[in-house]
Protein backbone atom coordinates (compact mmCIF):
# COMPACT_ATOMS: atom_id res chain seq x y z
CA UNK A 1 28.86 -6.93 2.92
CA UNK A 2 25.68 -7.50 5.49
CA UNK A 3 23.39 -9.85 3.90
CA UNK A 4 19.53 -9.39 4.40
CA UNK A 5 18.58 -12.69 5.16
CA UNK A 6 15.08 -14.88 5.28
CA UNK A 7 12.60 -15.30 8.06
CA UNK A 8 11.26 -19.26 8.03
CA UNK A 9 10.44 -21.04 11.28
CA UNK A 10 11.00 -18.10 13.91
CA UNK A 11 14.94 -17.43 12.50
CA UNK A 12 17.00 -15.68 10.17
CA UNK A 13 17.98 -17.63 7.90
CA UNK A 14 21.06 -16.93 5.35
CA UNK A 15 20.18 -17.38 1.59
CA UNK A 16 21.62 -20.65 -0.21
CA UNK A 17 20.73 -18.23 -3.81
CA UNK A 18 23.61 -17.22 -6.07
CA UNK A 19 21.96 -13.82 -7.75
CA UNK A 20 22.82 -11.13 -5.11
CA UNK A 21 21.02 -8.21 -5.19
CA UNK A 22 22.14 -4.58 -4.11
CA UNK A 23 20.74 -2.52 -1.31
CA UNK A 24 21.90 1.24 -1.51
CA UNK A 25 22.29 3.92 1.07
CA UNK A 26 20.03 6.66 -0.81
CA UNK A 27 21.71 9.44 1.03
CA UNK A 28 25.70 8.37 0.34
CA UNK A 29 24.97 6.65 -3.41
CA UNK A 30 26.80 3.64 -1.72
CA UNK A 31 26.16 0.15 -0.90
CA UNK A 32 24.95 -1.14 2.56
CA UNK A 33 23.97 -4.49 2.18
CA UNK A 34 22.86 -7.36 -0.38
CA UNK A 35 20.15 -9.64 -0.58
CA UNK A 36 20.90 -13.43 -1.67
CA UNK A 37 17.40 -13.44 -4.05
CA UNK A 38 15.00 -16.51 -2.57
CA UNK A 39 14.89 -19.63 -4.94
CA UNK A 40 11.96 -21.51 -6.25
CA UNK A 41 12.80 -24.40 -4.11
CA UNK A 42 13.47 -21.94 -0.88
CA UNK A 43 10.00 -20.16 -1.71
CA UNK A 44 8.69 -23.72 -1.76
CA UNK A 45 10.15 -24.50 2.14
CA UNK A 46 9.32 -21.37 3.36
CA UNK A 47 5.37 -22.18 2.26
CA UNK A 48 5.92 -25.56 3.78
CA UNK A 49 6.71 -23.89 6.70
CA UNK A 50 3.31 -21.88 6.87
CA UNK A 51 1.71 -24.64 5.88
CA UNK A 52 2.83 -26.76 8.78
CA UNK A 53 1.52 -24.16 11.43
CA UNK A 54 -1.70 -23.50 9.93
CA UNK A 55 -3.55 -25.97 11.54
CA UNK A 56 -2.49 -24.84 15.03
CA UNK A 57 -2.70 -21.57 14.09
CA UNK A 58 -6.51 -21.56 13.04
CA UNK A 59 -7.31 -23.74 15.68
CA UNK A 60 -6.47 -20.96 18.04
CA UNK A 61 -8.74 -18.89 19.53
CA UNK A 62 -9.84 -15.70 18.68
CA UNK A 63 -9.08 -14.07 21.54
CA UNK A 64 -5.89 -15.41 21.47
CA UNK A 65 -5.24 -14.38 17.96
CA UNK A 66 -6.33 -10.70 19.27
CA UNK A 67 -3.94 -11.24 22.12
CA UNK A 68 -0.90 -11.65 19.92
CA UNK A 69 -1.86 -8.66 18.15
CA UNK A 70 -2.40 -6.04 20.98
CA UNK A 71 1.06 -7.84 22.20
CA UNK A 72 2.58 -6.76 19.03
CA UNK A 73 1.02 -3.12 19.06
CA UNK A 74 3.09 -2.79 21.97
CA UNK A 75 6.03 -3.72 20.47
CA UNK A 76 5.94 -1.70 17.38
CA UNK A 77 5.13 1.58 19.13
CA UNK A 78 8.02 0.24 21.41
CA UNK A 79 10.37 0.18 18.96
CA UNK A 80 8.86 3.31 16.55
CA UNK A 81 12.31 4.95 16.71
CA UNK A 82 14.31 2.15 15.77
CA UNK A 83 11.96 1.01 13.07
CA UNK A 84 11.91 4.31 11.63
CA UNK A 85 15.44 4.77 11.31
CA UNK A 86 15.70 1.62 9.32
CA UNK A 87 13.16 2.67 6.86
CA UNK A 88 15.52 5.91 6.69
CA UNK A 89 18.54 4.12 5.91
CA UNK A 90 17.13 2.14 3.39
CA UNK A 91 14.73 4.03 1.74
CA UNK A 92 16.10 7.83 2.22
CA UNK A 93 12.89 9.12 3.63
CA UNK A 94 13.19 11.52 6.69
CA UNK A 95 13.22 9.70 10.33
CA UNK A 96 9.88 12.27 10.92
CA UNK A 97 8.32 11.14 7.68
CA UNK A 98 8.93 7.37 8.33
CA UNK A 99 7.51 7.28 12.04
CA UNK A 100 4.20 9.12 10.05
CA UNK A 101 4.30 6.00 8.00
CA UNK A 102 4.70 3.58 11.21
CA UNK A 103 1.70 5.39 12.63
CA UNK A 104 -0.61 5.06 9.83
CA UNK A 105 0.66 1.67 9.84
CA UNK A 106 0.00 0.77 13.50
CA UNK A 107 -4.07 1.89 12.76
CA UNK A 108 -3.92 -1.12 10.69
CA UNK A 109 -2.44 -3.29 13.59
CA UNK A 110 -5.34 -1.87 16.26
CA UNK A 111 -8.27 -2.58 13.52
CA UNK A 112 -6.98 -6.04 13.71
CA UNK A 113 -7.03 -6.23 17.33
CA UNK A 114 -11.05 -5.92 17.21
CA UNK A 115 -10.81 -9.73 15.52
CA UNK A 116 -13.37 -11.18 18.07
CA UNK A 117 -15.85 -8.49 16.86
CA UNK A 118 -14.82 -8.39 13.45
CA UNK A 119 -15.19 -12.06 12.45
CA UNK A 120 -18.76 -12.66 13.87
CA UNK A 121 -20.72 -14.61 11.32
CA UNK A 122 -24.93 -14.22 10.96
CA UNK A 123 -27.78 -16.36 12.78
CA UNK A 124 -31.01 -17.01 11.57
CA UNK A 125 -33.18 -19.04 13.95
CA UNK A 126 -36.22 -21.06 12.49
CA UNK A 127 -35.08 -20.37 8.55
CA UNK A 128 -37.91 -22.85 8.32
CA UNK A 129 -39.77 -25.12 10.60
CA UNK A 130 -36.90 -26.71 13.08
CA UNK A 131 -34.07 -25.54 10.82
CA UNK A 132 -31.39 -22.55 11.48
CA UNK A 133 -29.13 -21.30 9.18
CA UNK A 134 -25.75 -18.91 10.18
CA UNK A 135 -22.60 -18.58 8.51
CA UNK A 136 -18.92 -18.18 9.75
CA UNK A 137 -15.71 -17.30 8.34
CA UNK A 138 -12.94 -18.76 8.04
CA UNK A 139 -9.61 -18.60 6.95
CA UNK A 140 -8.14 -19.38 3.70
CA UNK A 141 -4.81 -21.40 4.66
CA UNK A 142 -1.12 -19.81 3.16
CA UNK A 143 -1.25 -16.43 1.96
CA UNK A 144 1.24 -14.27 0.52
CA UNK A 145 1.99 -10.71 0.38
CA UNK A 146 4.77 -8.88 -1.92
CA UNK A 147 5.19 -5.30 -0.72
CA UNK A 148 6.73 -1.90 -2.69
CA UNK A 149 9.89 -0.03 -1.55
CA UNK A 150 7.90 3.23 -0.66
CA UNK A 151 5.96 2.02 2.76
CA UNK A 152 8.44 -0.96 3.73
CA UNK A 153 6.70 -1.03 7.20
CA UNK A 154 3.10 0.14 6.71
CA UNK A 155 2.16 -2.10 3.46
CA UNK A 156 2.81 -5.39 4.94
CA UNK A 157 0.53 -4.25 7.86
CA UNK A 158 -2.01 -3.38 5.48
CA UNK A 159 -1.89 -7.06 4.99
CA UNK A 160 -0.23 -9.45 7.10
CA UNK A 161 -2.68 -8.02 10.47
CA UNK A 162 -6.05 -8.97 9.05
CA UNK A 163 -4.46 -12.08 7.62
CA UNK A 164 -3.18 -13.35 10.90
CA UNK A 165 -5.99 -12.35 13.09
CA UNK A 166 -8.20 -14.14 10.36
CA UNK A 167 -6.32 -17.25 10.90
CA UNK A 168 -3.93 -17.41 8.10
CA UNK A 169 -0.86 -18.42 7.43
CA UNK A 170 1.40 -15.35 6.06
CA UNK A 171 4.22 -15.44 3.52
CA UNK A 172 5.85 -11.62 3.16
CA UNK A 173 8.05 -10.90 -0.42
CA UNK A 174 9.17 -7.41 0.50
CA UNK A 175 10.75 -5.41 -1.65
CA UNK A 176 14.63 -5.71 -2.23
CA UNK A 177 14.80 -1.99 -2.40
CA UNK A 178 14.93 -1.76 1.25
CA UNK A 179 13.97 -5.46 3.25
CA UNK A 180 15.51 -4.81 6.58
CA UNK A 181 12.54 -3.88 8.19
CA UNK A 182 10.96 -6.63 7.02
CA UNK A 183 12.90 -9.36 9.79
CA UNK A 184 12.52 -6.92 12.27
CA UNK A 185 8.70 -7.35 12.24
CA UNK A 186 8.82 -10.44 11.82
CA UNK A 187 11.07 -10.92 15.22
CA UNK A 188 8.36 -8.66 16.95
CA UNK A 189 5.70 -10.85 15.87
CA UNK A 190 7.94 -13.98 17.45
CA UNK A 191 8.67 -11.60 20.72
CA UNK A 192 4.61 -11.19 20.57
CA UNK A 193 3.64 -14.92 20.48
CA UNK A 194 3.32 -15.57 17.36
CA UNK A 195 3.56 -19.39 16.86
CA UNK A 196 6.53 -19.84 14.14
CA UNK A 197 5.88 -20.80 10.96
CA UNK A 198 2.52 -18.60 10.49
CA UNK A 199 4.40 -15.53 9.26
CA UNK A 200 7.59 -16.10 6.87
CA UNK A 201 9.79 -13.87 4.87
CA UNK A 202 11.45 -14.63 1.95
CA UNK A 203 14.07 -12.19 0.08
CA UNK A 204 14.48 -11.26 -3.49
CA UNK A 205 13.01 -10.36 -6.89
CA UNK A 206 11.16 -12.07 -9.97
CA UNK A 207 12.23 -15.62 -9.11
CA UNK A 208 10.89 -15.56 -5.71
CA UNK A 209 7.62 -13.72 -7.02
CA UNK A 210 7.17 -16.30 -9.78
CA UNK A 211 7.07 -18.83 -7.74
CA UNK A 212 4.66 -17.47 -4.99
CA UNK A 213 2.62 -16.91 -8.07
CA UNK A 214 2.83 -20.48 -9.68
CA UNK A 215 2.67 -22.55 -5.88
CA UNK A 216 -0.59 -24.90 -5.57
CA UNK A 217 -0.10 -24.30 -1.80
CA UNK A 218 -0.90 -20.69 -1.56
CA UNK A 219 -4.44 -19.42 -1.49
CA UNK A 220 -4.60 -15.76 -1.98
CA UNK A 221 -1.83 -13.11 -3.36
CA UNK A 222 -1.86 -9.66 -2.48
CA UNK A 223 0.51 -6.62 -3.90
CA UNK A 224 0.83 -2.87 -4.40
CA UNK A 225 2.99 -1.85 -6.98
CA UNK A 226 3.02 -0.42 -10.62
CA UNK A 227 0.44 -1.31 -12.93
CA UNK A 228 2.07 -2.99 -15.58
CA UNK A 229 3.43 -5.93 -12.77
CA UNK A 230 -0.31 -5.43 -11.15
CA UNK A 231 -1.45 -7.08 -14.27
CA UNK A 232 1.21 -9.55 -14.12
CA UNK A 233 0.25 -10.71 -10.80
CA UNK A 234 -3.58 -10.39 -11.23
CA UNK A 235 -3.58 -12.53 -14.52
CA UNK A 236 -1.07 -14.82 -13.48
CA UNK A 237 -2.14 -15.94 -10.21
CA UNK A 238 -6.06 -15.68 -10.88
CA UNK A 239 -4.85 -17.93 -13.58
CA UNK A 240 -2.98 -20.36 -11.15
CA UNK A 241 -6.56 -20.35 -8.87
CA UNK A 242 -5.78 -17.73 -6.27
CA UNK A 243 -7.50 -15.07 -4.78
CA UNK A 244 -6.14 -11.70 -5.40
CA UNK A 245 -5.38 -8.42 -5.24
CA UNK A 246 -3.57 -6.11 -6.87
CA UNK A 247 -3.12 -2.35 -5.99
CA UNK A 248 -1.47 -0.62 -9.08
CA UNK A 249 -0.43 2.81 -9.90
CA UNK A 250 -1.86 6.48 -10.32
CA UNK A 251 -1.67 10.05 -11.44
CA UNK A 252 -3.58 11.55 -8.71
CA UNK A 253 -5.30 15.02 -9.51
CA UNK A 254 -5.67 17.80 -7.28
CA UNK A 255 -8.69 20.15 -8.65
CA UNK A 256 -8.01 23.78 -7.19
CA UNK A 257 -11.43 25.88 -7.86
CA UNK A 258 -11.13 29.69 -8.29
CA UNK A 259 -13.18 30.22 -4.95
CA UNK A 260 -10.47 27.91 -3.54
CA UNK A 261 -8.01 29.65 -0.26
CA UNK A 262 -5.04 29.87 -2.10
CA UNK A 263 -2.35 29.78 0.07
CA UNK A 264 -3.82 26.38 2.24
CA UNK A 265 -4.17 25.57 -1.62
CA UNK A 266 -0.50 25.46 -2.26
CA UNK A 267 0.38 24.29 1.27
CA UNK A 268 -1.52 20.81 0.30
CA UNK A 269 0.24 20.71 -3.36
CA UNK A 270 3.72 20.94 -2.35
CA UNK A 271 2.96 18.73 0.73
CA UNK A 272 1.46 15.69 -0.96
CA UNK A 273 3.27 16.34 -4.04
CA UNK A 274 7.11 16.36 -2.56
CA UNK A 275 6.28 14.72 0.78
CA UNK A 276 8.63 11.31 0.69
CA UNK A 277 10.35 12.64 -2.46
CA UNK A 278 7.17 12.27 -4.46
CA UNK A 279 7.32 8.14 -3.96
CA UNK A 280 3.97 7.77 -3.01
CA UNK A 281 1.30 6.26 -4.92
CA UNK A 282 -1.05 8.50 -3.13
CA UNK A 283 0.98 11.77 -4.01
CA UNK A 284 -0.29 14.59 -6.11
CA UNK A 285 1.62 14.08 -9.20
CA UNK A 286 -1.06 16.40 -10.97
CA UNK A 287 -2.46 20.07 -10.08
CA UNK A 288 -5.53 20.98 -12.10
CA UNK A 289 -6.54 24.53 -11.77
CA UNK A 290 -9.77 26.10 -12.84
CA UNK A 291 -10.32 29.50 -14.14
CA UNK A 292 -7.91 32.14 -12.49
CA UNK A 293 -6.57 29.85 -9.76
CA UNK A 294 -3.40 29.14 -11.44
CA UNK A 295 -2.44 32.50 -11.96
CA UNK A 296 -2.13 32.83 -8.46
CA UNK A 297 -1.65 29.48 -7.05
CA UNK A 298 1.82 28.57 -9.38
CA UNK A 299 3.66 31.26 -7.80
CA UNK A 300 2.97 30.29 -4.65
CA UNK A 301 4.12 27.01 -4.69
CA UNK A 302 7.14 28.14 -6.37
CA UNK A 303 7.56 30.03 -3.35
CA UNK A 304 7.31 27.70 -1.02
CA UNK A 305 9.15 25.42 -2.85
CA UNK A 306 12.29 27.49 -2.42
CA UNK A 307 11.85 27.10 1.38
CA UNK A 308 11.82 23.32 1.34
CA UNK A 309 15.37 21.74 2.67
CA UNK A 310 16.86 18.53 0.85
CA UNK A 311 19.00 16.38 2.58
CA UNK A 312 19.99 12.81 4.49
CA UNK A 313 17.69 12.35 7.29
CA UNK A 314 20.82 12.44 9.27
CA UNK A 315 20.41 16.25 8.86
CA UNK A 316 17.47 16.83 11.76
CA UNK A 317 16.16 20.10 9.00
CA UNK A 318 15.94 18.03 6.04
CA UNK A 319 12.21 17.61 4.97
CA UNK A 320 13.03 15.64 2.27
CA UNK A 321 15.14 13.37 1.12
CA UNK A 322 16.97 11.46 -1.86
CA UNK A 323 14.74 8.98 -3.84
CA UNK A 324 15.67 5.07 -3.24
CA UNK A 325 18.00 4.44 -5.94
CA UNK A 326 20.54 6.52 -8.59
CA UNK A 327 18.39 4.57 -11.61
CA UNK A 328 15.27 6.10 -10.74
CA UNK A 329 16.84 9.76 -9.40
CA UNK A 330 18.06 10.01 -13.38
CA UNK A 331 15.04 8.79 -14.87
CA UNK A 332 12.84 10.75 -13.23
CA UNK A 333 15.30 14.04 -14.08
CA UNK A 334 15.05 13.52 -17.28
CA UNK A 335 11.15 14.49 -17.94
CA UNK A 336 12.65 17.75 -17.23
CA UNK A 337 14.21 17.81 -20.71
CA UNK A 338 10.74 16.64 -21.93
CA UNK A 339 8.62 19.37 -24.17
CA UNK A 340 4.68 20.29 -23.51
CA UNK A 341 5.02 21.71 -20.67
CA UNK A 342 7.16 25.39 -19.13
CA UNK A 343 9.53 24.25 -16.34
CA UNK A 344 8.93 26.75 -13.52
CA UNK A 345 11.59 25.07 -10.92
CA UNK A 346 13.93 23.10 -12.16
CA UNK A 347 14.81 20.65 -9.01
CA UNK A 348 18.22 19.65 -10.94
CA UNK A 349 19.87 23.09 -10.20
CA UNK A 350 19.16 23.60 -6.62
CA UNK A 351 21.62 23.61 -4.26
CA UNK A 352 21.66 20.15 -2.12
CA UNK A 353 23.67 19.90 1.28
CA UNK A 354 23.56 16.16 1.13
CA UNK A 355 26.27 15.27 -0.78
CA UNK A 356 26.74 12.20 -3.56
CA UNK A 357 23.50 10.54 -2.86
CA UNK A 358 20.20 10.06 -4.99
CA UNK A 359 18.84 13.57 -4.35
CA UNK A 360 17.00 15.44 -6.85
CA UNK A 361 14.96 19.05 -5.02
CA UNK A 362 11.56 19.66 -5.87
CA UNK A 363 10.31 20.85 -9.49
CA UNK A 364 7.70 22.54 -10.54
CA UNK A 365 6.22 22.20 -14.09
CA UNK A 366 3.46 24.98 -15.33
CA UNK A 367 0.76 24.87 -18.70
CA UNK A 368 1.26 20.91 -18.82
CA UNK A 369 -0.90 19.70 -21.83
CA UNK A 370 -2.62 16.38 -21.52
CA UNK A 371 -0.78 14.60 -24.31
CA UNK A 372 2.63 15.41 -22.51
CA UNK A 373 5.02 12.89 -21.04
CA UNK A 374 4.36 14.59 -17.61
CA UNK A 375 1.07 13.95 -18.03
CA UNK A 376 0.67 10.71 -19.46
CA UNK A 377 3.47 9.31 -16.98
CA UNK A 378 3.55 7.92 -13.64
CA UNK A 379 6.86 9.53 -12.82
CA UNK A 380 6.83 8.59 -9.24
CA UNK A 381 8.95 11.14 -7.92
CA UNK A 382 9.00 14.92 -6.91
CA UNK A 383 7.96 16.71 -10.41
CA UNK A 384 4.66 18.58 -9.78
CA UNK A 385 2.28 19.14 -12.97
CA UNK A 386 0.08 22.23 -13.79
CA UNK A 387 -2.97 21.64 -15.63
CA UNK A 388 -5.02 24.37 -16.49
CA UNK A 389 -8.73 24.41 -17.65
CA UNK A 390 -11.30 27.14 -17.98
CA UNK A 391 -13.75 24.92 -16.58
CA UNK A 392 -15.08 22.59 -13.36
CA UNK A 393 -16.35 20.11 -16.56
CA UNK A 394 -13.23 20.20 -17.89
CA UNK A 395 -11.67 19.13 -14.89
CA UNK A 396 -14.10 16.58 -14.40
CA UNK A 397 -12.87 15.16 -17.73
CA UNK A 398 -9.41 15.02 -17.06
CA UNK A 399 -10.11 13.26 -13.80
CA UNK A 400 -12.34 10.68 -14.91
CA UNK A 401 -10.71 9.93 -18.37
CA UNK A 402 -7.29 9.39 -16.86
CA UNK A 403 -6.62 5.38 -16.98
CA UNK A 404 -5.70 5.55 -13.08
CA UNK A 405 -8.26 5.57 -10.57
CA UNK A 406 -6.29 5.92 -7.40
CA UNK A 407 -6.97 9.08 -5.87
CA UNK A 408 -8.04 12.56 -6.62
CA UNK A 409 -9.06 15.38 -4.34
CA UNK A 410 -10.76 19.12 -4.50
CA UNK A 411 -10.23 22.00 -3.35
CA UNK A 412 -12.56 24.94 -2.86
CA UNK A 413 -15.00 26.52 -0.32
CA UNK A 414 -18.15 25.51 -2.35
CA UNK A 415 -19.67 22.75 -0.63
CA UNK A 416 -22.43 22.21 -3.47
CA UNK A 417 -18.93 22.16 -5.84
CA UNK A 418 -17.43 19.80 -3.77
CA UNK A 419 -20.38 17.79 -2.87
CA UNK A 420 -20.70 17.31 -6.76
CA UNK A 421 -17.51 16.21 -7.37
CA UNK A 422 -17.57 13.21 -5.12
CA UNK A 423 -20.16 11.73 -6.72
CA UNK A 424 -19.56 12.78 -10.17
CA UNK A 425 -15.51 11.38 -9.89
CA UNK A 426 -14.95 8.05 -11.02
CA UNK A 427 -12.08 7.14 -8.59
CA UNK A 428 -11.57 5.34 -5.35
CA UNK A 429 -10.33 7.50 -2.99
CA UNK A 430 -11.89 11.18 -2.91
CA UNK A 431 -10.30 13.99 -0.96
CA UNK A 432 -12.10 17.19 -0.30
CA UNK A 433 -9.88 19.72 0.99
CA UNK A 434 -7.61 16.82 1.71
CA UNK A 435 -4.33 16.29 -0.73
CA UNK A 436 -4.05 13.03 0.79
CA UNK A 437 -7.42 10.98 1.17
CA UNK A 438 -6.04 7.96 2.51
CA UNK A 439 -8.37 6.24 4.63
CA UNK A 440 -8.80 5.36 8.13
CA UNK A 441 -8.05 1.74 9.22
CA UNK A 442 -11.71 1.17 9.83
CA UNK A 443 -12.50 1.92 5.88
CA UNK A 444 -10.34 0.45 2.72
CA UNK A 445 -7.72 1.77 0.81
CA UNK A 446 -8.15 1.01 -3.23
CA UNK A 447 -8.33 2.52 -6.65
CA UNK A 448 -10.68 2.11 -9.25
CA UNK A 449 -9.69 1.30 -13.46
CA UNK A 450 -6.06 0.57 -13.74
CA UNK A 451 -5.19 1.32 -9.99
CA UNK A 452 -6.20 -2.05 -9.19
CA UNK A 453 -6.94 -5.36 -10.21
CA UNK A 454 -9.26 -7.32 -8.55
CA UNK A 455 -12.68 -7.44 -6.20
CA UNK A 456 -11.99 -6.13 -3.08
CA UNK A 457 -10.06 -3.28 -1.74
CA UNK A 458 -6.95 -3.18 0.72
CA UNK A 459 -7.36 -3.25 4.71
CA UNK A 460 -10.07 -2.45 6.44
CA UNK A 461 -13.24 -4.25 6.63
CA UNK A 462 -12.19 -5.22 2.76
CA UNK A 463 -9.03 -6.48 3.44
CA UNK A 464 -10.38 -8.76 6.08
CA UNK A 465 -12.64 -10.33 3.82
CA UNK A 466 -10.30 -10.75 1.55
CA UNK A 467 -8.39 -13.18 3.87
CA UNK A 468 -11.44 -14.86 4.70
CA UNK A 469 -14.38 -16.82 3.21
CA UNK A 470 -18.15 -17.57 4.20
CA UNK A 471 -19.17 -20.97 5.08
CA UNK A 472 -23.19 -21.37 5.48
CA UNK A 473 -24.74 -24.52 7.79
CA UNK A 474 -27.99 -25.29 7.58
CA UNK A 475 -28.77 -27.24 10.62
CA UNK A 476 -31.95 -29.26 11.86
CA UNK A 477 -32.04 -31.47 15.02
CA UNK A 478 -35.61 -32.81 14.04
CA UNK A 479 -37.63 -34.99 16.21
CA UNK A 480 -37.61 -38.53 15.17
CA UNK A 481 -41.28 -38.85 15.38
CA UNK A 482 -41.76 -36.29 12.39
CA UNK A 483 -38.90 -37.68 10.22
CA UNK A 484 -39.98 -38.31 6.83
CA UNK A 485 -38.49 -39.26 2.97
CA UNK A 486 -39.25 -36.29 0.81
CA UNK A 487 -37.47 -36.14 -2.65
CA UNK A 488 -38.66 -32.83 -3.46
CA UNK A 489 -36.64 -29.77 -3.41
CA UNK A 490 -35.82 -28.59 0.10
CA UNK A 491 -38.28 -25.99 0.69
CA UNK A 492 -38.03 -23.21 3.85
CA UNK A 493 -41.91 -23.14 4.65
């Protein structure tokens, strides 16, 4: 059996762990590799490791921080196909739908190339007579990130560029759903100059997390995940004096107006709510239409949900494929038996040409009531909800009473509707017209409420300060002559 193995010190490095953990082939149901789970004490080497090349690290320039970066854009789009198909293999997305997630995750990589510009500090000249005041940032020393199964490639960039280029010292925990990708990023990073020892991987599952969480030597945690293990980490390590951040899940709404066009309507709903099998924590889990809309807009997703083709991504048609593990296929199958709701498509009796693997087709649930499991749930996978409401204010309410904050979007051709409903939503991510509002590299990605615990959002000019903190020097090279002893409180006049 292949064993995923650590990255520590520029190598791959076999696990000396006895708990073996089991990486599936989505699309077969069978095994493909195992994972030798990280140790306390091999967490522990792995941050002594980062923590041996941070001095270097931060010592080196900006410009040749930047360098490594735009060295390692280079590689990753070099290597998109073969990176992709990994993230396939593992996860059971499509080949197309995993290069999508490369690309979003190469933004991330060229925002970070813009370090020199990005890190300037501030200047003030003559604060007060003779004295100038500026501030600069700097790094915070080891950081760690632990990364989700559903973006194995673009997550860690969300973190692990703005870390780097900030100076840091980076410590990856992927997920053991599907870490192969992991070590080959970090071998691109090596082939890109990275110095080794400033970006680490360690393999595994609560053990190796506890201990990132618990070590005096790491600064600042971040993690995107499901709420309940959000909390976990927030309380945890804030507790243990590190910085962090915490993205954790959602039940994004998708507001469909009565003045809405339809058809482009259901387009968006069955593309951000089955795209990647529904494992996205940006997916439409929830459709809430207003007035009449639903009376049209159910049967046309139904209609195009017929059209959609299920399979391995070895099958160049499939559009989607199987979700990551036979656990999670069954659980999420089984809100179909759930009451509150009329099951419109049932994805469990559709007819799937890839075989014995973790595939489950698209379903479509209609007059969902709020107190419903399929409501109330974050069922992470490709069940789409119908609310219906007689109301925009009704809407509203569903939107902004909903404990997740993640993401929530409108459709209509109103722009007074739409212009309302941005500022009215209480949410972090608003999409109008847009299933999908995930940000550009150049903004931040992050939820409000119980989509995330902590300060500061994800990538982006966020994320950067996140890895960073302000230092402010108040300087005077005063002329002997006017030297004097003053015990009064410095004053700026």
């Amino acid at each position: 059996m292949r064993e995923v193995k650590h990255w520590i010190d520029g190598q791959a490095v076999s696990g000396k762990g006895t708990h073996r953990l089991p990486v599936w082939d989505p699309a077969t149901g069978e095994q493909q590799a195992e994972v030798v789970a990280a140790t306390a004490s091999e967490v522990d080497s792995a941050v002594a490791s980062c923590r041996k090349a941070f001095p270097a690290w931060r010592a080196a320039s900006l410009s040749r921080r930047a360098e490594v970066m735009f060295r390692f854009r280079e590689l990753v789009d070099a290597n998109r196909k073969e990176i992709a198909s990994l993230v396939s293999a593992e996860h059971g997305k499509t080949v197309a739908d995993a290069g999508g997630e490369l690309a979003r995750g190469l933004e991330n990589v060229e925002f970070a190339c813009g370090a020199p510009h990005l890190l300037k500090g501030g200047y003030s000249e003559q604060a007060a007579g003779g004295v100038d005041v500026y501030s600069i940032l700097q790094p915070l020393g080891v950081v760690a990130g632990i990364t989700p199964f559903n973006f194995p490639a673009m997550v860690p960039m969300w973190m692990f560029c703005n870390a780097l280029v900030a100076g840091n010292a980076f410590l990856l925990k992927p997920s053991e759903k599907d870490p192969s990708v992991s070590l080959l990023l970090a071998d691109l990073l090596r082939q890109a100059g990275l110095p080794d020892g400033v970006f680490n991987v360690v393999q595994g599952g609560k053990e190796a997390v506890e201990a990132i969480l618990a070590h005096p030597d790491i600064e600042a945690v971040s993690f995107v995940g499901s709420t309940p293990v959000a909390r976990h980490i927030y309380e945890h390590g804030t507790r243990a004096g590190k910085r962090v951040q915490a993205l954790g899940g959602a039940k994004n709404h998708m507001v469909v107006l009565p003045d809405a066009d339809i058809p482009a309507a259901a387009d968006a709903a069955v593309s951000a709510g089955y795209g990647s099998a529904g494992e996205r924590c940006m997916a439409v889990s929830v459709v809430v239409a207003v007035g009449t809309a639903g009376d049209e807009l159910v049967p046309a997703i139904a209609e195009r949900i017929e059209k959609i083709r299920v399979g391995p991504a070895s099958d160049p048609d499939a559009e989607m494929g199987p979700l990551i593990t036979g656990e999670h296929r069954d659980r999420v199958a089984g809100y179909l038996d759930s009451s509150g709701a009329d099951v419109v498509v049932d994805g469990r009796t559709a007819d799937i040409s890839g075989g014995p693997g973790f595939f489950l087709a698209p379903s479509l649930v209609d007059n969902v009531t709020p107190e419903s499991p399929f409501y109330t749930d974050e069922i992470f996978g490709p069940v789409l909800s119908v609310v219906r409401v007689d109301t925009y204010d009704e809407a509203l309410h569903l939107v902004n009473s909903n404990p997740f904050g993640n993401g929530t979007a409108i459709f209509t051709r109103d722009g007074g509707a739409a212009r309302r409903f941005q500022y009215d939503a209480v949410c972090g991510m608003v999409g109008v017209n847009v299933p999908i509002p995930v940000p550009v590299a150049y903004y931040s990605f992050g939820g409000w409420k119980a989509s995330l615990f902590g300060d500061l959002h994800m990538y982006g000019p966020e994320g950067l300060q996140f890895y960073t903190r302000t230092k402010v020097v108040t300087s005077r090279w005063p002329d002997p002559a006017t030297s004097q002893v003053d015990l009064g409180f410095p004053k700026v006049r």
